[in-house]
Each structure stands twice: as structure tokens, then as C-alpha cells.
Protein backbone atom coordinates (compact mmCIF):
# COMPACT_ATOMS: atom_id res chain seq x y z
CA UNK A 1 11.85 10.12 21.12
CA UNK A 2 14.75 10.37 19.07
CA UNK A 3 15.17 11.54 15.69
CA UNK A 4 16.05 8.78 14.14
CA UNK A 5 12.69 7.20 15.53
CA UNK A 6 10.51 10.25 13.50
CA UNK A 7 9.02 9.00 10.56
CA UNK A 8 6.08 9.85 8.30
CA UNK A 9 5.15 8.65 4.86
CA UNK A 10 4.06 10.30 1.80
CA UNK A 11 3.00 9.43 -1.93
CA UNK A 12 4.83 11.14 -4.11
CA UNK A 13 4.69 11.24 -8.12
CA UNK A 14 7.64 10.09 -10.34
CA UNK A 15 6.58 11.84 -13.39
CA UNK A 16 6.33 14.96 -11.79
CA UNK A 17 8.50 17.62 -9.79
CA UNK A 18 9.71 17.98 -6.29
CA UNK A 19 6.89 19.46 -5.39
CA UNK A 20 4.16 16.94 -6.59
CA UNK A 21 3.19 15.18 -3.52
CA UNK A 22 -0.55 13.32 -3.52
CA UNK A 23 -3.13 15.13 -1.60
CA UNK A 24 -6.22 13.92 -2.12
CA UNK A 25 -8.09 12.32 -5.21
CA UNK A 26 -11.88 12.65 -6.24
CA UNK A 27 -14.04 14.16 -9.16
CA UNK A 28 -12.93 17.01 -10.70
CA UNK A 29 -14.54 19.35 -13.40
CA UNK A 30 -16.96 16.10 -14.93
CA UNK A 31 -13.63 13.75 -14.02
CA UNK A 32 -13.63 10.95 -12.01
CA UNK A 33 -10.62 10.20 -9.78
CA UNK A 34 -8.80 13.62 -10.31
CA UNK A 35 -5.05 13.78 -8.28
CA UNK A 36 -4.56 16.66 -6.70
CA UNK A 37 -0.78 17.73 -5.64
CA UNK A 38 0.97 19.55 -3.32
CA UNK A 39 3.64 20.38 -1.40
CA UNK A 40 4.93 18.15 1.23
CA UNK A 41 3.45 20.58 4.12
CA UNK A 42 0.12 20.24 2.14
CA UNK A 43 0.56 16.14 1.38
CA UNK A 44 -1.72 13.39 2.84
CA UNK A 45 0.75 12.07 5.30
CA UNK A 46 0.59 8.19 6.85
CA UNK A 47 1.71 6.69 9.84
CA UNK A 48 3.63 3.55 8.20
CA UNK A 49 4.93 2.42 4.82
CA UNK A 50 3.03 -0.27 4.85
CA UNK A 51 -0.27 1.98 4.96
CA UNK A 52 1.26 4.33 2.66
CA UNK A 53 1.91 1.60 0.15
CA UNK A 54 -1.38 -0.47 0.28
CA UNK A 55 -3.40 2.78 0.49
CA UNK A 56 -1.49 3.26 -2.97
CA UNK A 57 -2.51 -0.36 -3.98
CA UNK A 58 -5.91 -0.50 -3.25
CA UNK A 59 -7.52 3.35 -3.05
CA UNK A 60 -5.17 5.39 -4.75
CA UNK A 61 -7.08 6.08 -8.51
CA UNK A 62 -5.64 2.39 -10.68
CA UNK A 63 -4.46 4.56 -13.56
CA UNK A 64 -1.81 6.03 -11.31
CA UNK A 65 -0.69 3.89 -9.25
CA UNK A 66 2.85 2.77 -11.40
CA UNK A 67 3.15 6.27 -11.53
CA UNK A 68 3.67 7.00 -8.04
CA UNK A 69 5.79 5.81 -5.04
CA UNK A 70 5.91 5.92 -1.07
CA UNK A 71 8.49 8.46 0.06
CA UNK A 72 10.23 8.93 4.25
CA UNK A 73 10.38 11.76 5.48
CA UNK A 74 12.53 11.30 8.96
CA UNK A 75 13.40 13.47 11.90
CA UNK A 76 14.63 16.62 10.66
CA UNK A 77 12.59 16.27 7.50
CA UNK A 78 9.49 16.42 9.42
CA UNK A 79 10.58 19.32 12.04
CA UNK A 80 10.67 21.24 8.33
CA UNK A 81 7.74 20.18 6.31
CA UNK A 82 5.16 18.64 9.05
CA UNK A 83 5.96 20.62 12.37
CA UNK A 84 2.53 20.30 13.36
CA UNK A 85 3.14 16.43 12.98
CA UNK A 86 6.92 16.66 14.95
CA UNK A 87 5.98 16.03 17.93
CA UNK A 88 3.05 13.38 17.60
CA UNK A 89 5.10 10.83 15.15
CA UNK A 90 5.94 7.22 16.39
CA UNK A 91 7.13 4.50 14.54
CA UNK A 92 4.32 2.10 14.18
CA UNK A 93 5.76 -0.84 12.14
């Protein structure tokens, strides 16, 4: 597969740095629906956009949702920050 053909999908925050990419969400310290961020190696990653964005619509906590966007990551992107994923991506749209 070619690189143009490589692509992943992550939720990343606009309020935030580079760096703030959604993990995971949950109950945190007597808090209910906690983000946690990370790095794009350490990000939740999804096959499509479209399961990126309605994963965003209809899990992701409702308080953040306008705060936060889907983000490609393509070919060379993911040989950098998902290696393990490289080789296993396919465009499923």
C-alpha cells in the first residue's frame, strides 16, 4: 500500500498544545468524565474520520466536544508517531 493510502485519525484539543491528543475519558479523583491527554504515540487512534468524528459526537464527554476536533495523520506521519500501526492501516471509507 502506498503512502498516500496510510491514514489514521485522532481527536485532538483546540484549546490546548501540540501535544494534547485525547486518550481516554472516565472518572477521575470524585470527577465524572475526566479527559486524559497525550501524545500522538499515546492517542486513541481510529480507523476512519467518520468514526473519529461520531465517536466525538456521541461518546466523547458533551462538555468537550466544541472543544475538540478530528485530526489525519497520513503516511509518513504514522511511520513516526504510530509505527506499530504502519503497517496494519487501510483506508476504510
Amino acid at each position: 500500500m502506498s503512502d498516500e493510502k496510510r491514514r489514521l485519525y485522532l481527536i485532538k484539543s483546540s484549546k490546548m498544545n501540540d501535544y494534547a491528543y485525547y486518550v481516554k475519558h472516565g472518572y477521575f479523583k470524585r470527577k465524572h468524565d475526566v479527559i486524559s491527554y497525550g501524545t500522538k504515540a499515546m492517542a486513541r487512534v481510529f480507523a476512519t474520520e467518520n468514526e473519529a468524528a461520531n465517536f466525538l459526537l456521541k461518546e466523547f464527554p458533551e462538555w468537550g466536544r466544541n472543544e475538540h476536533s478530528v485530526e489525519e495523520l497520513r503516511g509518513l506521519s504514522i511511520l513516526i508517531h504510530r509505527p506499530d500501526l504502519y503497517h496494519d492501516c487501510l483506508i476504510k471509507q
